[in-house]
Protein backbone atom coordinates (compact mmCIF):
# COMPACT_ATOMS: atom_id res chain seq x y z
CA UNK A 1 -29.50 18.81 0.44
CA UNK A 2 -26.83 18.51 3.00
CA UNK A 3 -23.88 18.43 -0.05
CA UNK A 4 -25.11 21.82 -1.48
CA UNK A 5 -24.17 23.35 2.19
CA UNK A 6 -21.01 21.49 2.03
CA UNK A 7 -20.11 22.88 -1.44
CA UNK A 8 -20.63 26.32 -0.24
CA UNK A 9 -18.14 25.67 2.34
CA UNK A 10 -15.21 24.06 0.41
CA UNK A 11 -15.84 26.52 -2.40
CA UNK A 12 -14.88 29.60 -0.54
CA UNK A 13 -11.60 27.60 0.80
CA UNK A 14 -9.83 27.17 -2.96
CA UNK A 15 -6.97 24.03 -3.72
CA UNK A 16 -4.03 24.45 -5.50
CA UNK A 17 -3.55 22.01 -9.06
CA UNK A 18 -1.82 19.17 -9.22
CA UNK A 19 1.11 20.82 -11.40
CA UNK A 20 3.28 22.17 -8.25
CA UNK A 21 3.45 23.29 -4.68
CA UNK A 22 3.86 27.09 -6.14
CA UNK A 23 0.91 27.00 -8.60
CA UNK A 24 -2.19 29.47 -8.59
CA UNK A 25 -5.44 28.32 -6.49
CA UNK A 26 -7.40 26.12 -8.18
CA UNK A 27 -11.28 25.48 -7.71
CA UNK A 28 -12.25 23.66 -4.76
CA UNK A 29 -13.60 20.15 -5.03
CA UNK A 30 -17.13 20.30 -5.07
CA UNK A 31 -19.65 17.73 -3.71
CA UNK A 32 -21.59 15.76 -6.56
CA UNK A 33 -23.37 12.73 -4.53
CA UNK A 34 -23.64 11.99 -0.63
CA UNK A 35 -25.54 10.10 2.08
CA UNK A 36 -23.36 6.63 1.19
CA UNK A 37 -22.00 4.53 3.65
CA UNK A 38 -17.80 4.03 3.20
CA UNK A 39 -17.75 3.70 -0.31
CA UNK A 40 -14.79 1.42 -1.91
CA UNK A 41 -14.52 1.49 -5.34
CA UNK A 42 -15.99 4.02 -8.29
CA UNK A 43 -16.21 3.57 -11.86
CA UNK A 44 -17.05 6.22 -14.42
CA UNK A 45 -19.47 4.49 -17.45
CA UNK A 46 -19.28 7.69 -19.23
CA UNK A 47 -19.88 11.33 -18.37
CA UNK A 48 -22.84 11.12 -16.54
CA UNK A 49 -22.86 7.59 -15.44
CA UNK A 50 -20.79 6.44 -12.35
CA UNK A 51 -20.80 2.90 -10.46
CA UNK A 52 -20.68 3.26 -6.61
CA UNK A 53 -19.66 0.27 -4.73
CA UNK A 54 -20.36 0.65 -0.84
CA UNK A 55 -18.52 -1.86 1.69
CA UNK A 56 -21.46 -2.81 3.18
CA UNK A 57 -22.87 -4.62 0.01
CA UNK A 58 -24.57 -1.68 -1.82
CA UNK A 59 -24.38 -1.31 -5.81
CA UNK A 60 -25.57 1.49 -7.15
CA UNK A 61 -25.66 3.48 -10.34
CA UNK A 62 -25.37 7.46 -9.91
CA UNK A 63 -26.54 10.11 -12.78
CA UNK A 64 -23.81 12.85 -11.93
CA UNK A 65 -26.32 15.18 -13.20
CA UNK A 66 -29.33 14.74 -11.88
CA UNK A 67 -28.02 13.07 -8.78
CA UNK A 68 -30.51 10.12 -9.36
CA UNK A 69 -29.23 7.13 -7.83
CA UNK A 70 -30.19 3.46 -8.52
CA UNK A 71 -29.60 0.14 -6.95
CA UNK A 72 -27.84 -2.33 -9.17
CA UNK A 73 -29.14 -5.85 -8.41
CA UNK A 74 -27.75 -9.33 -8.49
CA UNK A 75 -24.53 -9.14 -5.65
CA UNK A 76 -23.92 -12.56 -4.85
CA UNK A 77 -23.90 -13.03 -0.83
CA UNK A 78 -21.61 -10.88 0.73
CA UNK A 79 -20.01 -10.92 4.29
CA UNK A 80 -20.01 -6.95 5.14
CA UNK A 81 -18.74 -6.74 8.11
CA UNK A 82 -15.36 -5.47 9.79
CA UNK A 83 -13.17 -4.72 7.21
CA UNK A 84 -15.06 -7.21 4.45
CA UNK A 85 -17.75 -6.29 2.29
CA UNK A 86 -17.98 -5.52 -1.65
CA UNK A 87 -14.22 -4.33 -2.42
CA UNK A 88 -13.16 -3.36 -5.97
CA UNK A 89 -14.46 -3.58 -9.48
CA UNK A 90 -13.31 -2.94 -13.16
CA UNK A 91 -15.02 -2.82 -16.65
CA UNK A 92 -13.49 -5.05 -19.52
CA UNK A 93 -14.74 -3.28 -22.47
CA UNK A 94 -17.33 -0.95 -23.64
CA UNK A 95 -20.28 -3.91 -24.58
CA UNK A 96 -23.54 -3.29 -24.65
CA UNK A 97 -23.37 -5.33 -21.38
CA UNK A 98 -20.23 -5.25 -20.29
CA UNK A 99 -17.98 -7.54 -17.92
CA UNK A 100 -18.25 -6.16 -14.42
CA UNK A 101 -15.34 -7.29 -12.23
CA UNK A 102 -15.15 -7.81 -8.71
CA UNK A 103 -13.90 -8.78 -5.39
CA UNK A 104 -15.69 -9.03 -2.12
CA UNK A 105 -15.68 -11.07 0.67
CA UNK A 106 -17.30 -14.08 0.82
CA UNK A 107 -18.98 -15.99 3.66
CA UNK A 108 -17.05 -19.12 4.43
CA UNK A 109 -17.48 -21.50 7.37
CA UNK A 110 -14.60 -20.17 9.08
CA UNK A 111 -15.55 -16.33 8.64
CA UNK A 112 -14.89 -15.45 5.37
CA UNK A 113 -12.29 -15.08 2.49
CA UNK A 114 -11.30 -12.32 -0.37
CA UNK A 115 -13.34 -13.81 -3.46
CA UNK A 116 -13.29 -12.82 -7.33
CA UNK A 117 -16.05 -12.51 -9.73
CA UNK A 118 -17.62 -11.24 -12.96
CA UNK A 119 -21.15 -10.49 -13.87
CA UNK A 120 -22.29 -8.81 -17.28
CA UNK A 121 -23.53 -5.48 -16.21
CA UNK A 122 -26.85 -4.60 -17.33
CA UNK A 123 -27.46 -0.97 -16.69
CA UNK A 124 -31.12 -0.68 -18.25
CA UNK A 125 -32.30 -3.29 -15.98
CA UNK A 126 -30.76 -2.46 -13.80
CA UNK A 127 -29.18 -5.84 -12.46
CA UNK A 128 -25.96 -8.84 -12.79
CA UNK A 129 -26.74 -11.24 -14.94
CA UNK A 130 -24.94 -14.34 -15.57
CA UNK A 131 -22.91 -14.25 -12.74
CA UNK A 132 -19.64 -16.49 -12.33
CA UNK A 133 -17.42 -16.57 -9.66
CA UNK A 134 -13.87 -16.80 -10.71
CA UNK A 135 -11.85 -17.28 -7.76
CA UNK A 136 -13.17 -18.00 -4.02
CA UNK A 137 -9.51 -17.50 -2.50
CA UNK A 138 -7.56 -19.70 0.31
CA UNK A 139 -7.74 -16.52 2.81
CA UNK A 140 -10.02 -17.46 5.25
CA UNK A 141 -9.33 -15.93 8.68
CA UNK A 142 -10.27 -15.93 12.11
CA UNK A 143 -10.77 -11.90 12.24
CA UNK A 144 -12.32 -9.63 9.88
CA UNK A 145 -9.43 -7.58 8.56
CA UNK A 146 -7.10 -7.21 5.55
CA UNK A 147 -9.19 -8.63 3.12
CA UNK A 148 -7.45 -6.47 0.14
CA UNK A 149 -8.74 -5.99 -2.40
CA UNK A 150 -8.04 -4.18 -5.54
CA UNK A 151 -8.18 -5.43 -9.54
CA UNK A 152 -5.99 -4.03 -12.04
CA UNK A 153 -7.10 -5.13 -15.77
CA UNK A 154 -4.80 -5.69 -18.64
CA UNK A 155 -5.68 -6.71 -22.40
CA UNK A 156 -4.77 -10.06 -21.64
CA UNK A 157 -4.85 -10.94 -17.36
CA UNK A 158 -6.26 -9.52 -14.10
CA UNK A 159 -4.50 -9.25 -10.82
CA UNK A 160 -5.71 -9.21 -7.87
CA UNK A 161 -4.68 -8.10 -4.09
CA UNK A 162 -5.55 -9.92 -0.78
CA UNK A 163 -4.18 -9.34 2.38
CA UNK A 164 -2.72 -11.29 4.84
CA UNK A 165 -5.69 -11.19 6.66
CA UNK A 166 -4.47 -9.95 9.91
CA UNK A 167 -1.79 -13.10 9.99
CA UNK A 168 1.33 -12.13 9.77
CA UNK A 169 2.50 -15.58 8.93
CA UNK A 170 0.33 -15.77 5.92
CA UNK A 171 2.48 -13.24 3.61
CA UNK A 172 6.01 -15.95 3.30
CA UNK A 173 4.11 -19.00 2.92
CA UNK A 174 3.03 -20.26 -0.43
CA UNK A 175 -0.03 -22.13 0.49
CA UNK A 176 -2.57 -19.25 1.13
CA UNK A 177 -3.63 -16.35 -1.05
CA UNK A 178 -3.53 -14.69 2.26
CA UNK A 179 -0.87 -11.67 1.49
CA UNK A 180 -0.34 -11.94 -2.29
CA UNK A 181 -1.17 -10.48 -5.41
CA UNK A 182 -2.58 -12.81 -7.82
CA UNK A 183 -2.52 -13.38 -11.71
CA UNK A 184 -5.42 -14.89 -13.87
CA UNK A 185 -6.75 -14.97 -16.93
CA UNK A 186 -9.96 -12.59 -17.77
CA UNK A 187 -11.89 -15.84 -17.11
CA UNK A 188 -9.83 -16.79 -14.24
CA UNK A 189 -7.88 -19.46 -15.73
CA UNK A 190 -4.55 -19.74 -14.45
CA UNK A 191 -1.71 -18.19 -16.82
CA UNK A 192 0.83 -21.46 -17.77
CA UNK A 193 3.94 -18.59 -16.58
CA UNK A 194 3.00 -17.88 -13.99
CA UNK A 195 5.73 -17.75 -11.58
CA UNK A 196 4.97 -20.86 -8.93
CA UNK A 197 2.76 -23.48 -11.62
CA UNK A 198 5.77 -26.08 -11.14
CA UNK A 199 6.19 -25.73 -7.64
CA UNK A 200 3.89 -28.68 -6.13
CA UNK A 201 3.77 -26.83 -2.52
CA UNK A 202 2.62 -23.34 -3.78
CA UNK A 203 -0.65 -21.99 -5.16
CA UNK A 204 -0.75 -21.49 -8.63
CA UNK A 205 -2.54 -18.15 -8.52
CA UNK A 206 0.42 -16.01 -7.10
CA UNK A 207 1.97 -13.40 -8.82
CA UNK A 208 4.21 -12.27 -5.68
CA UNK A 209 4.06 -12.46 -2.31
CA UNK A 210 5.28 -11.07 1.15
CA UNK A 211 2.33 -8.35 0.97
CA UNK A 212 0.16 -7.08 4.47
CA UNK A 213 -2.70 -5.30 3.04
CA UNK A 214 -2.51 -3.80 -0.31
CA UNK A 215 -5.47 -1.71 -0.76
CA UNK A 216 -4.80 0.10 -3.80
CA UNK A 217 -3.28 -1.26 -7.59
CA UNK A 218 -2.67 -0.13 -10.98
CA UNK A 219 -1.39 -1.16 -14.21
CA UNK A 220 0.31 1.31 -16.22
CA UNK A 221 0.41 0.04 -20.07
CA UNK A 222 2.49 2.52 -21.58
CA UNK A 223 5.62 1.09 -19.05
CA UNK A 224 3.64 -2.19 -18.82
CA UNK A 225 4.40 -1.42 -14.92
CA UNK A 226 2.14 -2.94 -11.80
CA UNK A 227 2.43 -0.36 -8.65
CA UNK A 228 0.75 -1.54 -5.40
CA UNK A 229 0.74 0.11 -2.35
CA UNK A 230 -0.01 -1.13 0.83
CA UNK A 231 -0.51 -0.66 4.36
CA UNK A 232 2.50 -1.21 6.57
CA UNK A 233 1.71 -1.37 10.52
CA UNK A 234 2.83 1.90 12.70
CA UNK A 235 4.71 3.27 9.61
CA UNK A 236 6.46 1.22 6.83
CA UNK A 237 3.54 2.07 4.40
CA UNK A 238 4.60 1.09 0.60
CA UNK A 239 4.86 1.73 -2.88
CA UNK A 240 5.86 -1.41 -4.78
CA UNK A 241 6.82 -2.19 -8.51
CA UNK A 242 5.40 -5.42 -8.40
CA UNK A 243 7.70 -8.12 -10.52
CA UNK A 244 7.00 -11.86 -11.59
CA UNK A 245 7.57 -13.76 -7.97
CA UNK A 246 8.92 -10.72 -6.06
CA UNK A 247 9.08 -11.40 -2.59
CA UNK A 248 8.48 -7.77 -0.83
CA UNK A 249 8.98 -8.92 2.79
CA UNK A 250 6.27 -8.85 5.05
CA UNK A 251 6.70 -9.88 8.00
CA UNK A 252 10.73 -10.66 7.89
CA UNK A 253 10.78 -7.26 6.56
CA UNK A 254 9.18 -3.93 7.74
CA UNK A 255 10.14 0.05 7.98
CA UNK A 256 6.95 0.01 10.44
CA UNK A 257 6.37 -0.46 14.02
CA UNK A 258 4.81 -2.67 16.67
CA UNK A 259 1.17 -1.11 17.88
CA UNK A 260 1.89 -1.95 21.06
CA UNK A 261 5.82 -1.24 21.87
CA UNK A 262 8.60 0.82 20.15
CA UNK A 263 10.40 -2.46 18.19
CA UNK A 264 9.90 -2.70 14.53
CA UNK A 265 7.94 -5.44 13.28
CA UNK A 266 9.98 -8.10 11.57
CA UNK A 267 13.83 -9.52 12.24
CA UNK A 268 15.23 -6.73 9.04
CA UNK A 269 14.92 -3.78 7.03
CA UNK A 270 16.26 -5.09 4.23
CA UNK A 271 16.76 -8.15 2.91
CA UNK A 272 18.90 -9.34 -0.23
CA UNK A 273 16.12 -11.89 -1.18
CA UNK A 274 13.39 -9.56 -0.90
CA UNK A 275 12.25 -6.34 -2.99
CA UNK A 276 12.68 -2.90 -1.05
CA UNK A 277 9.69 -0.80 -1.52
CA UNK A 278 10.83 2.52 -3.62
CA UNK A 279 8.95 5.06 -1.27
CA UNK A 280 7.86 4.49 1.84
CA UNK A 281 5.69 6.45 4.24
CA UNK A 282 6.72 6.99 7.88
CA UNK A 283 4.53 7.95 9.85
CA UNK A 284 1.71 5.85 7.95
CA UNK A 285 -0.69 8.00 5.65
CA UNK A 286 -2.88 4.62 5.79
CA UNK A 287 -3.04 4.83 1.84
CA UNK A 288 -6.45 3.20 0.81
CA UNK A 289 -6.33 3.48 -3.14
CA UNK A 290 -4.26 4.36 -5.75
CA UNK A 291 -5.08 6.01 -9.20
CA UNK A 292 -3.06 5.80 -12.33
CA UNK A 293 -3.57 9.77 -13.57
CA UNK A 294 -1.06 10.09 -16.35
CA UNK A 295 2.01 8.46 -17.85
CA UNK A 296 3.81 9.77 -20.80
CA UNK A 297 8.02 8.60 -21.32
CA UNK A 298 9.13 11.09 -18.92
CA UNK A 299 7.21 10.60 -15.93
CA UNK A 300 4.00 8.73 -14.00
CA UNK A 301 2.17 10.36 -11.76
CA UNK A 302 -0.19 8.30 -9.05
CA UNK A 303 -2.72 9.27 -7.08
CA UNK A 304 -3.62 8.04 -3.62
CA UNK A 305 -6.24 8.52 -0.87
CA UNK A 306 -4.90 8.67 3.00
CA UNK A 307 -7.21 7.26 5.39
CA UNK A 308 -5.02 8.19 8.35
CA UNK A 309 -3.51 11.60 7.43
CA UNK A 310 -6.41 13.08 5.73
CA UNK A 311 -5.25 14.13 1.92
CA UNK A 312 -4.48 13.12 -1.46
CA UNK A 313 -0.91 11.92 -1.81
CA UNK A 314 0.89 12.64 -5.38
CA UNK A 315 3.96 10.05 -6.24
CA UNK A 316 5.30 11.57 -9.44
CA UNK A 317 8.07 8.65 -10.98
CA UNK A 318 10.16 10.61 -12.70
CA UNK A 319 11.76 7.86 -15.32
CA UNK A 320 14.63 9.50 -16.81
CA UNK A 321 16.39 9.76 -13.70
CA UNK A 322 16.78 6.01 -12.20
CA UNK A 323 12.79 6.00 -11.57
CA UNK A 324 13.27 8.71 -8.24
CA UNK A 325 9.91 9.29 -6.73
CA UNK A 326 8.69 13.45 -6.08
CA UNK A 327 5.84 13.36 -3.16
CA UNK A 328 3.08 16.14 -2.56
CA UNK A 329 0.53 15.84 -0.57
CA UNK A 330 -2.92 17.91 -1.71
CA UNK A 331 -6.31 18.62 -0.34
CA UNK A 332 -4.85 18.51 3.66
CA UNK A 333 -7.43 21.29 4.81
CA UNK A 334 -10.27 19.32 3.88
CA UNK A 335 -9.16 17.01 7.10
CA UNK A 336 -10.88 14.23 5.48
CA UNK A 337 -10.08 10.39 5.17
CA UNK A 338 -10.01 10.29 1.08
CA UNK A 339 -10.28 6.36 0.11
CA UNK A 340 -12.16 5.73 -3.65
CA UNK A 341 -10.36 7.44 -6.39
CA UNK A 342 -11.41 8.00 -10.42
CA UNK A 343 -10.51 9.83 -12.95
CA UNK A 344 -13.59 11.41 -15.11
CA UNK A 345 -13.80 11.33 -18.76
CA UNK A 346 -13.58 14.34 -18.88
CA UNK A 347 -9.62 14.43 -16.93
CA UNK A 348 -11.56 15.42 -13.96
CA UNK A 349 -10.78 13.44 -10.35
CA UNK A 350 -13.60 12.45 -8.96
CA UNK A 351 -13.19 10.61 -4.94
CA UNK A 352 -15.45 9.92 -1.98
CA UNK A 353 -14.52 10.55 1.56
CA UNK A 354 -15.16 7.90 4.69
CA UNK A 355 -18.23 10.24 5.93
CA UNK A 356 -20.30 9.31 2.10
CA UNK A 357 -19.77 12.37 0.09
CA UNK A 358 -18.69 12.08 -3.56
CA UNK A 359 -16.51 15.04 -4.86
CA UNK A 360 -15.45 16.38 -8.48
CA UNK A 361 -12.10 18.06 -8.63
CA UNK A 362 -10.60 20.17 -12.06
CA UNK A 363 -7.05 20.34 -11.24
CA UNK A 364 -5.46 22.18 -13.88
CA UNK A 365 -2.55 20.39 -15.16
CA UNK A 366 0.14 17.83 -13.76
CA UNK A 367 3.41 17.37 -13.39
């Protein structure tokens, strides 16, 4: 098989740990699954057993051992095409059948929007069952870009990211999903505090707004912290701490440039009504994931993939000191664009690359 040959390669090349820029080599990663189209989203079941969701509308269920792979049935319709398709998921709890969450986009009359759902996940049948759909969003757009879309699960609410769906407008207004993160209950009741349920002229949904494309999320319980990070145009890429009714800018506000001409996108900076990011990437990495891999009182370390630059970006928050942010950048030989991220039961990282392949990494320790 074509990964074998590929393993042989990256083997010989040898990647340092996560722990510093100075540490010993460290095992290469090592190919465990290809011949996928752009996969999105993975989600370890247990040591052998990982979900693979493909943007093109493709569910499958992958035996890490064996390197069986199984189609998981019962997708609702799904527009797959541009940047749309089946997006994120998340597992509740460890059921028999558990909730499976998540967002894709959904065909709508005028192209199609980000949309939220949950199916119990049967994984000896092999199929959805009892599928609802939680949220179909007010995102439609004209194009088929910056749909999102990322969950992050709490014991009590999900959130969800959409983009502003190529619209720049879309992120300060209040009356579109289009460029917000989003708060719900696990059955996608609206929470009664959430920050705009009074305000008769905004949607009830939003958690915070003033966002272009955030394509990766995480909750971090032990700080009960929300990071997002997000695409910015020609640089201005983010890392956000996202607060109750932040407003983080986008379009007024932007580090990043026009595609077309030297100006910066966006009449400031900075702002003193809106939220600074605190680390921001210029040039653009294109960051399309991000990974909660530890947090303990002293620090947090994330993980994200770089479409654009071709690595694994470390953002170690260092909490003691005022929250500064340390940045490494791991896995640049592999010249790959590194989008779904997991971490393993067993504290391995697993992530998939744009061109299919799934790959295990040990590091040894972190930061």
């Amino acid at each position: 098989m074509r990964w074998i040959a590929i393993a042989v390669c990256y083997l010989s090349l040898g990647y340092l740990s996560l722990s510093s820029p100075n540490s010993a080599a460290n095992t290469a990663p090592v190919p465990v699954a290809d011949g996928f189209s752009i996969i999105w989203s993975l989600l370890p079941l247990d040591q052998q057993r990982l979900l693979v969701a493909e943007r093109r509308g493709t569910l499958s269920l992958v035996n890490l051992a064996s390197v069986q792979r199984q189609t998981i049935a019962g997708l609702p319709d799904i527009h797959a095409a541009g940047q749309g398709g089946l997006l994120d998921m998340a597992i509740l709890n460890d059921d028999p059948k558990p909730w499976l969450y998540f967002t894709y986009s959904h065909p709508h009359q005028d192209g199609a929007i980000t949309a939220l759902a949950r199916a119990r996940l049967d994984t000896q049948q092999l199929q959805l069952q009892s599928l609802e759909t939680l949220l179909l969003s007010q995102s439609h757009g004209d194009g088929n870009r910056h749909y999102g879309s990322r969950i992050a699960l709490t014991d009590k609410y999900l959130f969800i990211s959409i983009g502003d769906r190529g619209d720049r407008d879309t992120g300060q207004r209040l009356d579109t999903h289009a460029g917000k993160i989003l708060r719900l209950h696990h059955d996608g009741r609206v929470p009664a505090d959430n920050p705009f349920v009074d305000d008769p002229t905004a949607l009830n949904e939003i958690w915070s707004y003033g966002h272009r494309n955030p394509q990766g999320m995480v909750y971090d319980a032990r700080h009960e912290q929300l990071w997002a990070i997000e695409h910015g145009p020609r640089g201005g890429d983010e890392l956000n701490l996202i607060r109750k009714g932040g407003n983080y800018g986008w379009a007024l506000v932007s580090q990043g440039k026009e595609y077309w001409n030297p100006a910066y996108v966006g009449d400031y900076r900075q702002h003193p009504d809106m939220l600074d990011p605190l680390h921001s990437f210029t040039p653009s990495i294109a960051p399309g994931s991000l990974l909660l891999w530890q947090s303990d009182s002293r620090t947090t370390t994330l993980l994200a993939g770089a479409l654009k630059l071709r690595h694994l970006n470390q953002l170690t928050i260092h909490h003691a000191d005022g929250g500064s942010i340390k940045e490494h950048r791991w896995l640049e030989d592999m010249d790959q664009r590194i989008r779904a991220l997991a971490k393993h039961p067993s504290g391995d990282l697993l992530f998939s690359i744009d061109d299919g392949v799934i790959y295990r990494w040990s590091p040894r320790s972190v930061e």
